[in-house]
C-alpha atoms as a PDB file:
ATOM      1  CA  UNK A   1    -138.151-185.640 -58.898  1.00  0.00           C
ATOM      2  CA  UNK A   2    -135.339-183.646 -57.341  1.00  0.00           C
ATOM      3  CA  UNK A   3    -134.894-181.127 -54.507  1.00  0.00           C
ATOM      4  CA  UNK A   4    -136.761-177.715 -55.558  1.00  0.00           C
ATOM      5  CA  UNK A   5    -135.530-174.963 -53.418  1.00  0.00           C
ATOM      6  CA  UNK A   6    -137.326-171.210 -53.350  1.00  0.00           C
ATOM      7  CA  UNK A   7    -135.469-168.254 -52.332  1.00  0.00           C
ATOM      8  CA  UNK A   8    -136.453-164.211 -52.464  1.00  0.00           C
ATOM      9  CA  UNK A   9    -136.266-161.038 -50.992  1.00  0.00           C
ATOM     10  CA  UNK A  10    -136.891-159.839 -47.129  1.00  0.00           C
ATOM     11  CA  UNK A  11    -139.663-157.155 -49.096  1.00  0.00           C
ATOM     12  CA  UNK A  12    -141.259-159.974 -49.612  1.00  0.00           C
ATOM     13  CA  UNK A  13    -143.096-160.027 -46.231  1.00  0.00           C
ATOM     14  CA  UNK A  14    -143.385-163.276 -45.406  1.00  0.00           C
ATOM     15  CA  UNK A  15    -142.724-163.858 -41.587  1.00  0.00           C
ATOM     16  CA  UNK A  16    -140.170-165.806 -40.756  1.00  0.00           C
ATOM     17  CA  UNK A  17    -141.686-168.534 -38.814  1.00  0.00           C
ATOM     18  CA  UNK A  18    -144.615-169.250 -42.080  1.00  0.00           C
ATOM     19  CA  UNK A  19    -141.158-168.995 -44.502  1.00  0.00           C
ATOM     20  CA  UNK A  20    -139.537-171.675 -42.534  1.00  0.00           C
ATOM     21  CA  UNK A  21    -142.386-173.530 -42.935  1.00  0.00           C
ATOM     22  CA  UNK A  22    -142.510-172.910 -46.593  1.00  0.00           C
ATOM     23  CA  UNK A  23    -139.111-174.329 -46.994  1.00  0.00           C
ATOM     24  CA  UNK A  24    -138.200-170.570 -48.331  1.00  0.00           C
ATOM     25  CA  UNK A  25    -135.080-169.166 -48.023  1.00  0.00           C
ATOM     26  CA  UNK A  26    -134.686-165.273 -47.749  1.00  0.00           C
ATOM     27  CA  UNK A  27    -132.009-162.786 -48.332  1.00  0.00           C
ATOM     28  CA  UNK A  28    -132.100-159.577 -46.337  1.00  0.00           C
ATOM     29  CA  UNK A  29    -132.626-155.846 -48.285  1.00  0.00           C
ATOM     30  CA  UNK A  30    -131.477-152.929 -46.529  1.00  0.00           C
ATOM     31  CA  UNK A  31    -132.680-150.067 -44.634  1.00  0.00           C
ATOM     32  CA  UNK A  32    -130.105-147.122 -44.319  1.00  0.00           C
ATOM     33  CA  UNK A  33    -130.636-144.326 -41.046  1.00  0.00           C
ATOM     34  CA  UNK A  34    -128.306-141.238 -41.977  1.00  0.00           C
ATOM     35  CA  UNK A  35    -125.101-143.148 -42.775  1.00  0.00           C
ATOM     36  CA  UNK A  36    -125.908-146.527 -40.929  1.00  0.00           C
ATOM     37  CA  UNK A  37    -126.996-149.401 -43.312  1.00  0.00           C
ATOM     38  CA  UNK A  38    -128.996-152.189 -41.603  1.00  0.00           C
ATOM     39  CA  UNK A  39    -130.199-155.577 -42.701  1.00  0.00           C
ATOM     40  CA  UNK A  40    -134.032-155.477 -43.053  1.00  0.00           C
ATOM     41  CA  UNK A  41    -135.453-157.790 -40.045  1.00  0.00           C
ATOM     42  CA  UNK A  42    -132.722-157.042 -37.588  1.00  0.00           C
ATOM     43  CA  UNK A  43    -134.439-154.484 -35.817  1.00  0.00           C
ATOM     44  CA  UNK A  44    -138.235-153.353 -34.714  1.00  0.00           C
ATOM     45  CA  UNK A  45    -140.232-151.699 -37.645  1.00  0.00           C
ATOM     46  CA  UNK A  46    -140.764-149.326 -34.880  1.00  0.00           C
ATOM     47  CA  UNK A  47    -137.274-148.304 -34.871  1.00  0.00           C
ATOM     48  CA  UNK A  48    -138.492-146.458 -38.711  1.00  0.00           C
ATOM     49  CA  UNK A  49    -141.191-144.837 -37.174  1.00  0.00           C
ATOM     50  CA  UNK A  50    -139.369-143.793 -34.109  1.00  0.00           C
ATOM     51  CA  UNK A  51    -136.550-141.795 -36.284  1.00  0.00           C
ATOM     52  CA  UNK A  52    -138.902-140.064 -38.624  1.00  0.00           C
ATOM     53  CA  UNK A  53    -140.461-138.601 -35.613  1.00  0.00           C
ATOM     54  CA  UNK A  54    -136.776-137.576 -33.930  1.00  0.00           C
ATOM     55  CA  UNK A  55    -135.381-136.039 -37.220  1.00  0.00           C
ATOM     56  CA  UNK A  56    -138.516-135.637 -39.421  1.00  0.00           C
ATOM     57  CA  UNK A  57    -136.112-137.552 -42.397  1.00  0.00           C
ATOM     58  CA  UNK A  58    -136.950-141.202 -43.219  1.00  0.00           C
ATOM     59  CA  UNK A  59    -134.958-143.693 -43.618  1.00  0.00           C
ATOM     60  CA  UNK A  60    -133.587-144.728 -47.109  1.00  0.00           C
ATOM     61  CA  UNK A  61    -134.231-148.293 -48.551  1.00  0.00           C
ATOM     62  CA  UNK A  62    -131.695-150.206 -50.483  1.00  0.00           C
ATOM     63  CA  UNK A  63    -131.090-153.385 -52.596  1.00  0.00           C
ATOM     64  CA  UNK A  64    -129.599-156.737 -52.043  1.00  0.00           C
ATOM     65  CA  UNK A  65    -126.307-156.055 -54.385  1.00  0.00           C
ATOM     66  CA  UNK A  66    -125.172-158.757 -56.708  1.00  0.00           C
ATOM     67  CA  UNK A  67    -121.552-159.716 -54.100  1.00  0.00           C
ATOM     68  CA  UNK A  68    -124.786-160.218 -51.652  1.00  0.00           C
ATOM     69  CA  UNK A  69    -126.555-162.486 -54.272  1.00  0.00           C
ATOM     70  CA  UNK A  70    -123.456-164.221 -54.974  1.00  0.00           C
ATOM     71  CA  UNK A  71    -122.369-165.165 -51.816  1.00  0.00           C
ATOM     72  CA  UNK A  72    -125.990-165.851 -50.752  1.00  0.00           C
ATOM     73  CA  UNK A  73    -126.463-168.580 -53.494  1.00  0.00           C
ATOM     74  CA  UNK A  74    -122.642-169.924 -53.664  1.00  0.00           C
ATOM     75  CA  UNK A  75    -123.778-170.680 -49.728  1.00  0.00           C
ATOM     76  CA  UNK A  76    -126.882-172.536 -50.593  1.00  0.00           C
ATOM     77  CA  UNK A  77    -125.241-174.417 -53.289  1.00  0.00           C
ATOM     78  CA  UNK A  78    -122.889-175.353 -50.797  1.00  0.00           C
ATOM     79  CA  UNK A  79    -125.397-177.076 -48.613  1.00  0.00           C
ATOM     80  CA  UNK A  80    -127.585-178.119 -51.301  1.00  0.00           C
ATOM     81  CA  UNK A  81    -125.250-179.469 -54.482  1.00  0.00           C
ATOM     82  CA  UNK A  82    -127.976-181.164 -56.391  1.00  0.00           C
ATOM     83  CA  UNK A  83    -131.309-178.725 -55.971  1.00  0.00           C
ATOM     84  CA  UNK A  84    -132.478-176.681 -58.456  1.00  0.00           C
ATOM     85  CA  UNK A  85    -133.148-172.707 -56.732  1.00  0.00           C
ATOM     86  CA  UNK A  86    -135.713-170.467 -57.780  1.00  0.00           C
ATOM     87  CA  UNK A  87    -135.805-167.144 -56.658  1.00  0.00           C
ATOM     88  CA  UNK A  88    -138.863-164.864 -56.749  1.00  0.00           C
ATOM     89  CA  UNK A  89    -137.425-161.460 -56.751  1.00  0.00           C
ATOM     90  CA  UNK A  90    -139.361-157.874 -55.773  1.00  0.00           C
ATOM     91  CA  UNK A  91    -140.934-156.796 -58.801  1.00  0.00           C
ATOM     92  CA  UNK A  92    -137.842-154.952 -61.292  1.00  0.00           C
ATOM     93  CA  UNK A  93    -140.170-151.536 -61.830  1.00  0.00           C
ATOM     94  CA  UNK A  94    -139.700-150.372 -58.069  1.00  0.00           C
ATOM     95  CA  UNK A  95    -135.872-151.769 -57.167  1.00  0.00           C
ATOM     96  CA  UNK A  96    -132.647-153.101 -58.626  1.00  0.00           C
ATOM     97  CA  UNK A  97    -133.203-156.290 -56.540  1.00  0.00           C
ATOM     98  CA  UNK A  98    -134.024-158.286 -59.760  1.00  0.00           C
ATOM     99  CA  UNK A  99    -131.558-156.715 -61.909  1.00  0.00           C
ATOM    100  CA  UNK A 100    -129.145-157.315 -59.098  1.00  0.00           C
ATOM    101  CA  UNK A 101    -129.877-161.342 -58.733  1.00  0.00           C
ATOM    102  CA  UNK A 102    -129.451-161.389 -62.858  1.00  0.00           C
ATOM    103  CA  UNK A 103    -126.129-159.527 -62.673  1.00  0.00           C
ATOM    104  CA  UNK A 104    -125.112-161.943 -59.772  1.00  0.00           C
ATOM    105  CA  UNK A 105    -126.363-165.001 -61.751  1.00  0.00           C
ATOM    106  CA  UNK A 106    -124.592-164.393 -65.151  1.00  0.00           C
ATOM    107  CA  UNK A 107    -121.440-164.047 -63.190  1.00  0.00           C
ATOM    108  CA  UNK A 108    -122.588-167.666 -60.909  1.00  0.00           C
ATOM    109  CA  UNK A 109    -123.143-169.353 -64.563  1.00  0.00           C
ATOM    110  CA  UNK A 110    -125.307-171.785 -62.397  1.00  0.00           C
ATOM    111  CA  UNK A 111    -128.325-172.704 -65.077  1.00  0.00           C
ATOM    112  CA  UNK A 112    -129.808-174.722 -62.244  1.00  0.00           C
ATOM    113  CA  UNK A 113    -130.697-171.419 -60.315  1.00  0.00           C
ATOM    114  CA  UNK A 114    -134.138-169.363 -62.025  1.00  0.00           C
ATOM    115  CA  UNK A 115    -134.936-166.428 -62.187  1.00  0.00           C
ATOM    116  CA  UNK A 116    -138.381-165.028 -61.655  1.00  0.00           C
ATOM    117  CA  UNK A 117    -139.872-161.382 -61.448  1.00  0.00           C
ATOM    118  CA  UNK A 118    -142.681-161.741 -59.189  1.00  0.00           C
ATOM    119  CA  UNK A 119    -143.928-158.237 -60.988  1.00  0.00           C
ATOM    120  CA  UNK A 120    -145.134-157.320 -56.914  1.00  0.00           C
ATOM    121  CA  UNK A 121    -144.125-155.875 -53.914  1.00  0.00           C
ATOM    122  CA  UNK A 122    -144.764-157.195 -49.909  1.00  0.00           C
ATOM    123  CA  UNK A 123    -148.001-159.057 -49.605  1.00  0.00           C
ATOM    124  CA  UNK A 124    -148.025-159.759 -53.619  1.00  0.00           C
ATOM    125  CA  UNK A 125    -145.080-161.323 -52.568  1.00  0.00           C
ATOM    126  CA  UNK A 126    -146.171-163.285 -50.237  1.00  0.00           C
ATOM    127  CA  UNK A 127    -149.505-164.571 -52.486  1.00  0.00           C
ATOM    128  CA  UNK A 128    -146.846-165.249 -55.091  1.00  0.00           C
ATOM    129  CA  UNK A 129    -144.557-167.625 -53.097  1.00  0.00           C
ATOM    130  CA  UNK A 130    -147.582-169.340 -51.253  1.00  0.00           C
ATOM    131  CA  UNK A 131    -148.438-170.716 -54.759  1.00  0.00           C
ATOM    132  CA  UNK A 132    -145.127-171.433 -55.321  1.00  0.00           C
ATOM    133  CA  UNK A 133    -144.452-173.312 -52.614  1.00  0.00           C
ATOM    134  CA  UNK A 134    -147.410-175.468 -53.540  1.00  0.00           C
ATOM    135  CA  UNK A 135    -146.457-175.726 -57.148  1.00  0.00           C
ATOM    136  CA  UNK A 136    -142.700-177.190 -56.252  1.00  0.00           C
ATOM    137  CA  UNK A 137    -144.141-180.036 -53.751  1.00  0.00           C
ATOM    138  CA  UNK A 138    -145.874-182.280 -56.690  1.00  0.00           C
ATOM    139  CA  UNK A 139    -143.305-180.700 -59.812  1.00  0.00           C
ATOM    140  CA  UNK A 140    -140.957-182.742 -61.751  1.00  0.00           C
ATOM    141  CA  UNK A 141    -138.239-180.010 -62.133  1.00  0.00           C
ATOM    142  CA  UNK A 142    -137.693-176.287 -61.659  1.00  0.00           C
ATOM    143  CA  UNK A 143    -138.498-175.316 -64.896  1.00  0.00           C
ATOM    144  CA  UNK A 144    -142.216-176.749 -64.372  1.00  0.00           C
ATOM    145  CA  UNK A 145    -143.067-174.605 -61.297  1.00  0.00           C
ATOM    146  CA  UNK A 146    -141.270-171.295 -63.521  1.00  0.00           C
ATOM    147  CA  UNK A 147    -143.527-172.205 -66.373  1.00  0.00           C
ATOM    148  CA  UNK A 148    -146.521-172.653 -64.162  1.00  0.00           C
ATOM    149  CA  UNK A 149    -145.859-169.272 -61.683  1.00  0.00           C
ATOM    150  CA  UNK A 150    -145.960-166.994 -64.522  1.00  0.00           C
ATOM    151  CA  UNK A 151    -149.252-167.258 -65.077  1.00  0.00           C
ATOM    152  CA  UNK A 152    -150.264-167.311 -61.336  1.00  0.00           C
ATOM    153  CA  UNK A 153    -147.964-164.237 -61.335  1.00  0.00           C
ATOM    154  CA  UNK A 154    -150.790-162.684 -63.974  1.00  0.00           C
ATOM    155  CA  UNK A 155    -153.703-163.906 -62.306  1.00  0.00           C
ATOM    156  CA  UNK A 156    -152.542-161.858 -58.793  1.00  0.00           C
ATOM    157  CA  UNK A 157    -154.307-158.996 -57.499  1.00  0.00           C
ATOM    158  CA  UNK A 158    -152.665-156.580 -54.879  1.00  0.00           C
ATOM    159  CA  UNK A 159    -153.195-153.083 -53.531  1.00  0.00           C
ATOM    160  CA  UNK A 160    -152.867-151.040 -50.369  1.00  0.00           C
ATOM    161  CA  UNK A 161    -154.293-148.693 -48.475  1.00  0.00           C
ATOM    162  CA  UNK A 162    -151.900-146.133 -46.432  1.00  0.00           C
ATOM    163  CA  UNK A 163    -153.350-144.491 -43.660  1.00  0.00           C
ATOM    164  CA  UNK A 164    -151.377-141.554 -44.290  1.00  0.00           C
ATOM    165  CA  UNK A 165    -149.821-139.870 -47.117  1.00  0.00           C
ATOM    166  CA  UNK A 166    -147.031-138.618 -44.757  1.00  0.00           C
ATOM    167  CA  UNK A 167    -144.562-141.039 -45.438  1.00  0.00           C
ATOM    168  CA  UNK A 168    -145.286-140.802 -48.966  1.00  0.00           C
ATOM    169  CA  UNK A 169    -144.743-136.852 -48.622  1.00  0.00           C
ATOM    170  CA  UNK A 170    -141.568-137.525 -46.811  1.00  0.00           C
ATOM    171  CA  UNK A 171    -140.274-139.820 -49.021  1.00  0.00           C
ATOM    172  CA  UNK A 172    -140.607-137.146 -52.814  1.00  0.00           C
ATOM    173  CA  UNK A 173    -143.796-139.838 -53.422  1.00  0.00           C
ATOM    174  CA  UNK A 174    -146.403-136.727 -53.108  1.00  0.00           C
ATOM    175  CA  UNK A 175    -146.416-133.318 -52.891  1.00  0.00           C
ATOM    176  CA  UNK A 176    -146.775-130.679 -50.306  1.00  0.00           C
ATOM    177  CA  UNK A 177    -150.145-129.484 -51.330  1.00  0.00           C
ATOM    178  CA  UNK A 178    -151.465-133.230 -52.237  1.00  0.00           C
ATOM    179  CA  UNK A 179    -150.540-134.374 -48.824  1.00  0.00           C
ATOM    180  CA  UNK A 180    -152.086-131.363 -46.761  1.00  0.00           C
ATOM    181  CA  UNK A 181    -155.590-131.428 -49.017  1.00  0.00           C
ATOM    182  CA  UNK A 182    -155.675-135.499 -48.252  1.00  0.00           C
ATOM    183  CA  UNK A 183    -154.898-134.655 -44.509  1.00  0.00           C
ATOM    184  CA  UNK A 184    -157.640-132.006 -44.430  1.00  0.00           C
ATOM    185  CA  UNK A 185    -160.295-134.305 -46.089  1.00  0.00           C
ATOM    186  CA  UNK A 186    -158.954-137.059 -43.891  1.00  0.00           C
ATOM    187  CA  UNK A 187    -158.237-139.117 -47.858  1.00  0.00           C
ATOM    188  CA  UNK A 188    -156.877-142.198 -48.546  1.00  0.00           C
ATOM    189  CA  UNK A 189    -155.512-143.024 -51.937  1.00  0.00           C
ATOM    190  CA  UNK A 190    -155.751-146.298 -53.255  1.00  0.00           C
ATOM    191  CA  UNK A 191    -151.948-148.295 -54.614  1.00  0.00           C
ATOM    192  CA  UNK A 192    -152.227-151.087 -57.005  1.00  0.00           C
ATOM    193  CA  UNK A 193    -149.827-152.516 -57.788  1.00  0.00           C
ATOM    194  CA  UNK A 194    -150.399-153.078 -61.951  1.00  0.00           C
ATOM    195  CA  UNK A 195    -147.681-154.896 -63.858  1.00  0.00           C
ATOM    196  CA  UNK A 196    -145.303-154.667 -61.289  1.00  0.00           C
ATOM    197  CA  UNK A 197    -146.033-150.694 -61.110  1.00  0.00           C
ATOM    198  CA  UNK A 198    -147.499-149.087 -58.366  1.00  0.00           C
ATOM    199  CA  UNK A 199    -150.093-147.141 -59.447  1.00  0.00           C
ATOM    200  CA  UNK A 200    -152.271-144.525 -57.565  1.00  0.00           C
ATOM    201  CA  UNK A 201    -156.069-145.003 -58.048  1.00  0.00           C
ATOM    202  CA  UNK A 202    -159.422-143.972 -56.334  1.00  0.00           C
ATOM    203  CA  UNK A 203    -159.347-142.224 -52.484  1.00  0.00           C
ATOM    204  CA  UNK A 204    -161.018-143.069 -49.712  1.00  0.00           C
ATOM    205  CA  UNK A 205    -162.545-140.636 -47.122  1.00  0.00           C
ATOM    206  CA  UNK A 206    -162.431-141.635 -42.986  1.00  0.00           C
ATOM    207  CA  UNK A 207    -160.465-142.899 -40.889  1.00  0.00           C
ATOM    208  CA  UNK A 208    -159.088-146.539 -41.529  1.00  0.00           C
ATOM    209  CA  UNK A 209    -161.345-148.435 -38.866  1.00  0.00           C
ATOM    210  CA  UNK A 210    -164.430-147.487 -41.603  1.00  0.00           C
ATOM    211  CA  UNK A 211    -162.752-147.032 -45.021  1.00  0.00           C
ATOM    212  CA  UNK A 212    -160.588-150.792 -44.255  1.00  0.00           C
ATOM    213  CA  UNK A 213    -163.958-152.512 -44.588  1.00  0.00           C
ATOM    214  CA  UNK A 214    -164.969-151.209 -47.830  1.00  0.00           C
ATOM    215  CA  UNK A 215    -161.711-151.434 -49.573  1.00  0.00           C
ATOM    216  CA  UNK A 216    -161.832-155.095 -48.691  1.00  0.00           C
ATOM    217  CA  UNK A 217    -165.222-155.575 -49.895  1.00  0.00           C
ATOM    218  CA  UNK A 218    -164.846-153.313 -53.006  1.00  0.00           C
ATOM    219  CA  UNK A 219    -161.546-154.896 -53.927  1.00  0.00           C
ATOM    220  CA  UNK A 220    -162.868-158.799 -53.276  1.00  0.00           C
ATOM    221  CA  UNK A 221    -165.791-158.070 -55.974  1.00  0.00           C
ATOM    222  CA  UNK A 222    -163.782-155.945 -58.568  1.00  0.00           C
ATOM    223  CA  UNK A 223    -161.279-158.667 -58.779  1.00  0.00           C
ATOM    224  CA  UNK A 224    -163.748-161.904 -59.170  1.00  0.00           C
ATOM    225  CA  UNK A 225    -161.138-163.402 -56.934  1.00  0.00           C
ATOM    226  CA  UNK A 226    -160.376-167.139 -56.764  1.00  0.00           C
ATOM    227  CA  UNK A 227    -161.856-168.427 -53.033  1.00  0.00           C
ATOM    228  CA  UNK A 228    -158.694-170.580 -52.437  1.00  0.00           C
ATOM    229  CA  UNK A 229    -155.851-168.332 -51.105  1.00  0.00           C
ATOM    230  CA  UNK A 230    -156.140-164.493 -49.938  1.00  0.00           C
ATOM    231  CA  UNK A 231    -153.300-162.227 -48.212  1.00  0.00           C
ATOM    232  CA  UNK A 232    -153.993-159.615 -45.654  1.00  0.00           C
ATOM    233  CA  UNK A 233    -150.802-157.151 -45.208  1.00  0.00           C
ATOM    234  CA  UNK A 234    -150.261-154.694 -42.482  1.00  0.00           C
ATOM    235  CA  UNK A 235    -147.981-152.642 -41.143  1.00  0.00           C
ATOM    236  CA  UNK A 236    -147.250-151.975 -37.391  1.00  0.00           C
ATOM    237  CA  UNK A 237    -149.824-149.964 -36.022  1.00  0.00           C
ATOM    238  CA  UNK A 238    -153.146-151.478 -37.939  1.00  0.00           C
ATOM    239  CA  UNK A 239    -156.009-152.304 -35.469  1.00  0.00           C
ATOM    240  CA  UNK A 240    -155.438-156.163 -35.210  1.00  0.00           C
ATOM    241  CA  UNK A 241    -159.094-156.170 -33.537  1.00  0.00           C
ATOM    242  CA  UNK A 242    -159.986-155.107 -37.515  1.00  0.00           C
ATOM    243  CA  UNK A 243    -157.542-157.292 -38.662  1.00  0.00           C
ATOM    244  CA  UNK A 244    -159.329-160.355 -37.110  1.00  0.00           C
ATOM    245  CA  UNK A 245    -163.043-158.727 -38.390  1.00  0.00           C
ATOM    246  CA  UNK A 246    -161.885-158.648 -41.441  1.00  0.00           C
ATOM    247  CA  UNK A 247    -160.378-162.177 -41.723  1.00  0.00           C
ATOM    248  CA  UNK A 248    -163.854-163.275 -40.306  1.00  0.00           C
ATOM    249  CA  UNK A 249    -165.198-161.628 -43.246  1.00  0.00           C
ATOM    250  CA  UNK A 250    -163.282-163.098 -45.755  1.00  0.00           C
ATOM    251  CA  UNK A 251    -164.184-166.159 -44.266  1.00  0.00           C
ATOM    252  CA  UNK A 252    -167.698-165.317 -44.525  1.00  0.00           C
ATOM    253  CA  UNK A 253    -167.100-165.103 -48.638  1.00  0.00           C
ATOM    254  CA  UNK A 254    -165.929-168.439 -48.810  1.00  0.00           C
ATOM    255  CA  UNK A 255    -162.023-168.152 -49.099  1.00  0.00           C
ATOM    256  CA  UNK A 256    -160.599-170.906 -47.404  1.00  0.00           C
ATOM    257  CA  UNK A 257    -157.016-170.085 -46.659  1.00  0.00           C
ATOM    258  CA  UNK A 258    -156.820-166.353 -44.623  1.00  0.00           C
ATOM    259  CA  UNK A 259    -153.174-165.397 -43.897  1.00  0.00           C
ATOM    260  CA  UNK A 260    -151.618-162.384 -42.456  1.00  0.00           C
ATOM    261  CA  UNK A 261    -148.175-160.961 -42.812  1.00  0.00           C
ATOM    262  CA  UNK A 262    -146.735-157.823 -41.210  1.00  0.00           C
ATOM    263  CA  UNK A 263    -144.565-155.390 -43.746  1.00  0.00           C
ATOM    264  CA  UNK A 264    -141.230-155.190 -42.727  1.00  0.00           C
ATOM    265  CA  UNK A 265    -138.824-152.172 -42.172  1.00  0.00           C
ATOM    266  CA  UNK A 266    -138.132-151.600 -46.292  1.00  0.00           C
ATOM    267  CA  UNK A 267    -142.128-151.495 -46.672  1.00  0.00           C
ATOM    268  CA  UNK A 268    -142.843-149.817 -43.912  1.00  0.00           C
ATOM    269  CA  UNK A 269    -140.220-146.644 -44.763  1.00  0.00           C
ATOM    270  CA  UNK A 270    -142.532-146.314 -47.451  1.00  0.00           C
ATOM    271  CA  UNK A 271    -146.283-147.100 -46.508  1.00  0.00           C
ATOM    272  CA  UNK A 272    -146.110-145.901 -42.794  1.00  0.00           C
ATOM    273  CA  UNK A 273    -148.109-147.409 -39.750  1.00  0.00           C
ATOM    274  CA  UNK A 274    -151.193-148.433 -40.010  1.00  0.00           C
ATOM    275  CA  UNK A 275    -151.681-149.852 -43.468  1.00  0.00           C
ATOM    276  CA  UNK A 276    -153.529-152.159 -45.310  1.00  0.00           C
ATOM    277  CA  UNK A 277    -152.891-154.346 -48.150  1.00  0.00           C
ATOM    278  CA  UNK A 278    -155.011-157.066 -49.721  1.00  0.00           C
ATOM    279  CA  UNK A 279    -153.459-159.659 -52.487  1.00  0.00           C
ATOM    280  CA  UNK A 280    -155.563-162.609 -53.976  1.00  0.00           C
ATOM    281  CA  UNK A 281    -155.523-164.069 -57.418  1.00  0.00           C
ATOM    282  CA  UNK A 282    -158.172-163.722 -60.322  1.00  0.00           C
ATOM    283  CA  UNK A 283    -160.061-166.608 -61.035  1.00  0.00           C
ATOM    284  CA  UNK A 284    -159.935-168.149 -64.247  1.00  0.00           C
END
């Protein structure tokens, strides 16, 4: 059995301490203020929120680009000769990440380096590489945990719940008149994320402290979810005192690994403080 190494994106979510742990290696997207590009995770989330509110213009999200990919992976082949990599890239239908890594590997012509669309975004992410991670420990080869993660990749479950529509407004997600009618009504609209698309489904009326608890419970039942992983996603400005209710709830309904990520800068441009996400997988 040789080395099995696991790379993906920084839109991934996973904090960096739990993807040490993993043994996962990540590559930083971008988040662009005005003219200034930034690495994702090099500054405070807070920093996004801070210049919406100063110039009422959000900041723009980027790619990795395939120079990045190449030098990224020509660096970890360095230090590992003999591993086989898998990367787990942010799902192709919302960025040029994937296409990006393919462009970059065709040009690497390293066949011991796979490719996978994780079809998901943040959390999904997350849920995706957790399994991963598990899958390369006791595999032969590369190839194996590929084979296996696609159909854990089928099996996952993920929305979110944005407590306002305002970044989505910001950002040419919603319109004008969508955005002030959820405002008034104080709505929240339901994301899944189906097929790696991100796709906007039933709303929610209160304010988040309320409406969290019954997305959770709605979305554990709809999905018949397996009890053996489940993600909880945030993003800065989510009531951690809910947070830890509702990871004592999901305890409560027998799922015996709980983790929590916080979004990062890319999927926080987008989903705003004080979201919620939820990603689990189907059982069988």
């Amino acid at each position: 059995m040789g080395q099995i190494i696991l790379t993906t994106e920084s839109g991934t979510d996973l904090l960096p301490e739990h993807a040490r742990k993993l043994g996962i290696h990540v590559i930083p997207m971008h988040v662009v203020f005005g003219g200034e590009s930034r690495e994702d995770g090099s500054f405070p989330v807070t920093e996004v929120f801070d210049y919406y509110k100063r110039t009422r213009s959000l900041p723009t999200t980027s790619a990795v680009n395939p120079q990045e990919y190449i030098e990224f992976f020509t660096e970890l082949r360095r230090t590992h000769r003999d591993a086989e990599i898998i990367h787990i890239a942010y799902t192709a239908l919302a960025s040029s990440t994937c296409q990006n890594a393919a462009i970059a590997l065709e040009e690497l012509g390293d066949e011991r380096i796979f490719l996978v669309d994780s079809r998901n975004v943040s959390g999904g992410i997350s849920l995706i590489c957790e399994k991963a991670a598990e899958l390369a420990a006791k595999a032969q080869d590369a190839a194996e945990v590929v084979k296996e993660l696609e159909s854990w990749i089928l099996r996952a479950r993920v929305s979110f719940l944005p407590n306002t529509l305002e970044y989505l407004k910001a950002g040419g997600r919603v319109s004008n008149a969508a955005y002030l009618g959820a405002s008034l009504l104080k709505l929240k609209p339901l994301i899944n994320i189906e097929e790696g698309r991100l796709v906007a489904a039933k709303k929610y009326r209160g304010v988040m402290g309320h409406v969290a608890f019954l997305y959770f419970e709605e979305f554990v039942e709809k999905n018949h979810l397996d009890r053996e992983l489940l993600y909880l996603f945030y993003t800065e400005g989510f009531s951690m005192e809910r947070m830890d209710e509702l990871k004592k709830r999901a305890a409560e309904l027998g799922f015996q690994k709980v983790l929590l990520t916080r979004c990062g800068c890319v999927i926080s441009c987008h989903g705003g403080a004080g979201a919620l996400g939820v990603a689990g997988f189907a059982a069988e």
